[in-house]
Protein backbone atom coordinates (compact mmCIF):
# COMPACT_ATOMS: atom_id res chain seq x y z
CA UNK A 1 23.91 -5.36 -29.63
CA UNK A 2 24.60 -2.87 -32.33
CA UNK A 3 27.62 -0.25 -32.31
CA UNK A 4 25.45 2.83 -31.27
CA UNK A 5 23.69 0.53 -28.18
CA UNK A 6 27.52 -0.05 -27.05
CA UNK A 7 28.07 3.38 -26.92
CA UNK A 8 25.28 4.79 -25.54
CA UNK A 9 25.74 1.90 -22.90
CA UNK A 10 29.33 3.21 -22.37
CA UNK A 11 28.31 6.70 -21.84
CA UNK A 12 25.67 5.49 -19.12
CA UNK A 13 27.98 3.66 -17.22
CA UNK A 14 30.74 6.21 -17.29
CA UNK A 15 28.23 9.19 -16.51
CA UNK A 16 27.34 6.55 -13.46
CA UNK A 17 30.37 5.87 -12.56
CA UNK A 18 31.71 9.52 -12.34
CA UNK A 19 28.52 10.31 -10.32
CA UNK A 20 29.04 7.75 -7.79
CA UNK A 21 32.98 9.48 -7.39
CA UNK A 22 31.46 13.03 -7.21
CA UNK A 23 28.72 11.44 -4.76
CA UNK A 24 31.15 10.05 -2.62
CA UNK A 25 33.21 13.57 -2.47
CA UNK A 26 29.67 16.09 -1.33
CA UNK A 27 29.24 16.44 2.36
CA UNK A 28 25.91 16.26 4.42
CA UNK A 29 25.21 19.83 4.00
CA UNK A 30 26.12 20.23 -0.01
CA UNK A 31 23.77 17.41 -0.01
CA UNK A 32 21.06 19.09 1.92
CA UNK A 33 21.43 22.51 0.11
CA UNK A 34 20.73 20.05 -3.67
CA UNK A 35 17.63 18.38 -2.19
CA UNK A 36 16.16 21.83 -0.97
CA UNK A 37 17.13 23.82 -4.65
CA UNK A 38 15.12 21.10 -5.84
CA UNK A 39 12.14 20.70 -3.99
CA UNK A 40 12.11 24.94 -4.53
CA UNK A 41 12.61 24.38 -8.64
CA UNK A 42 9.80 22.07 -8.27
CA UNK A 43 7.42 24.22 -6.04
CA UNK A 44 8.03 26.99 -8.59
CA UNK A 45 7.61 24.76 -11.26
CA UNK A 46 3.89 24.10 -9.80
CA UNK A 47 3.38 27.82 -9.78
CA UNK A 48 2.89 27.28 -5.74
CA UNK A 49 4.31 29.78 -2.74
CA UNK A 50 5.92 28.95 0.30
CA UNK A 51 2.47 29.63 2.15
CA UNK A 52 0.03 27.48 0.21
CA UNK A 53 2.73 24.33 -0.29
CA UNK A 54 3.45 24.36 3.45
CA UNK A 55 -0.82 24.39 4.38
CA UNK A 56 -1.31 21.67 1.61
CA UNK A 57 1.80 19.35 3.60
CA UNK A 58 0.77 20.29 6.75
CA UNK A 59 3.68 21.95 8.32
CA UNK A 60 5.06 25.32 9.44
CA UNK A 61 6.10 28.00 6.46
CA UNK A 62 9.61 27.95 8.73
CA UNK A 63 10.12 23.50 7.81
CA UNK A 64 9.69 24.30 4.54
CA UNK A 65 11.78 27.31 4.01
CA UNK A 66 14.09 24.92 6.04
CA UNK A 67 13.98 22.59 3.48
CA UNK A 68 14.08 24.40 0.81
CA UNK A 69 17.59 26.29 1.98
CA UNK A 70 19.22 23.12 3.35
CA UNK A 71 19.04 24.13 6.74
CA UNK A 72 17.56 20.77 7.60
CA UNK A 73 14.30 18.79 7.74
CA UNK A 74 12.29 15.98 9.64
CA UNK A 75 11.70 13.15 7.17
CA UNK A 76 7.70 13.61 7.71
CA UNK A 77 8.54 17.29 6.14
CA UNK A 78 10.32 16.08 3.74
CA UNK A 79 7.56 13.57 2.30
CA UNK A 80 4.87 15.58 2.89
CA UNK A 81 6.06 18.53 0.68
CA UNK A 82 7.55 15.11 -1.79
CA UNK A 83 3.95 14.52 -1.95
CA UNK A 84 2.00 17.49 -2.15
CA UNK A 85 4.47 18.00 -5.31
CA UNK A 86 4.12 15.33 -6.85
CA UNK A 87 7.57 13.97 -6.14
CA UNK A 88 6.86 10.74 -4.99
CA UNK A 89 8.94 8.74 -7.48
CA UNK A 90 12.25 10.77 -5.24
CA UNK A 91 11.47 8.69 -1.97
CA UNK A 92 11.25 5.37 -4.17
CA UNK A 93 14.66 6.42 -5.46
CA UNK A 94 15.62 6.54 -1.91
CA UNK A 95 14.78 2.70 -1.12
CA UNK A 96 15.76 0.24 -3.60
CA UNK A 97 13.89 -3.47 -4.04
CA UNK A 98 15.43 -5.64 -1.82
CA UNK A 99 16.47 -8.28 -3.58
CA UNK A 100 18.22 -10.66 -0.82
CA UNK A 101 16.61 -10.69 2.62
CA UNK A 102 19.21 -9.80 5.37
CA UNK A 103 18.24 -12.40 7.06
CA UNK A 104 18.99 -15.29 4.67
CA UNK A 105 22.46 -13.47 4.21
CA UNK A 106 23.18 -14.18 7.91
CA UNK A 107 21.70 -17.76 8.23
CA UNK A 108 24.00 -18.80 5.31
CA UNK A 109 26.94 -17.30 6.42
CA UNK A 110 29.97 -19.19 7.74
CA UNK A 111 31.10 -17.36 10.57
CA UNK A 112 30.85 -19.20 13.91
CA UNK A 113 28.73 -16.55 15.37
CA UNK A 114 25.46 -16.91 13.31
CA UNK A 115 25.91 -20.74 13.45
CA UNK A 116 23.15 -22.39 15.80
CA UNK A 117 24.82 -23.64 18.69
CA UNK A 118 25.21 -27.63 19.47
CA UNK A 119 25.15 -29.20 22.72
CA UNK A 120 27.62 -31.66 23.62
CA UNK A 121 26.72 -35.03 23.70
CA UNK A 122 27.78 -36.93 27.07
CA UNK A 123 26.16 -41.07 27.08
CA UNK A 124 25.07 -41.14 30.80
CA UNK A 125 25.72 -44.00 32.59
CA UNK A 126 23.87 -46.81 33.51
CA UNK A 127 22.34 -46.79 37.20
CA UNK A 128 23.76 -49.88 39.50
CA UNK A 129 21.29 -51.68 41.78
């Protein structure tokens, strides 16, 4: 890798890393207020008003004003406004690729309690005539 990959590199990570601590420090509603600012930026962006995004997503003017200030939203708001924006690509940033099945995870782990459980073997005795 050359010098100027490294650093670029290094400022990725760091910019990641420092997001992750900021992340960690907003609460619900900061978060809530973001997500709305942005679905707004982008309605705006799409020269759209409240009126004619909320008829093509099929909800109430009142969800998406709702959305857009933070006040709160179902999740079927929120991706159908995602989608009559084009925004798709921000619910796939919401679920990662699996890559290890759950499942797997807890039939290979050692703890007693996702062990299958063995029956104790008792020879019975022979019957007497």
């Amino acid at each position: 890798m050359s010098g100027m990959n490294v650093t670029v590199m290094t400022k990725i990570v760091s910019r990641v890393l420092s997001m992750s601590v900021v992340s960690a420090r907003i609460t619900t509603d900061e978060w809530m207020k973001h997500l709305g600012e942005q679905f707004r930026r982008r309605r705006l962006l799409n020269d759209m008003d409240q009126e004619y995004t909320a008829s093509l997503a099929g909800v109430s003017v009142g969800a998406l004003k709702n959305l857009e200030s933070g006040k709160g939203a179902s999740v079927r708001t929120l991706v159908s406004v995602a989608r009559v924006l084009n925004a798709t690509e921000w619910l796939l940033a919401l679920q990662p690729a699996i890559s290890v099945s759950p499942i797997d995870i807890m039939r290979r782990s050692n703890s007693r309690r996702f062990r299958p459980r063995q029956r104790a073997y008792k020879p019975r005795k022979a019957c007497k005539e």
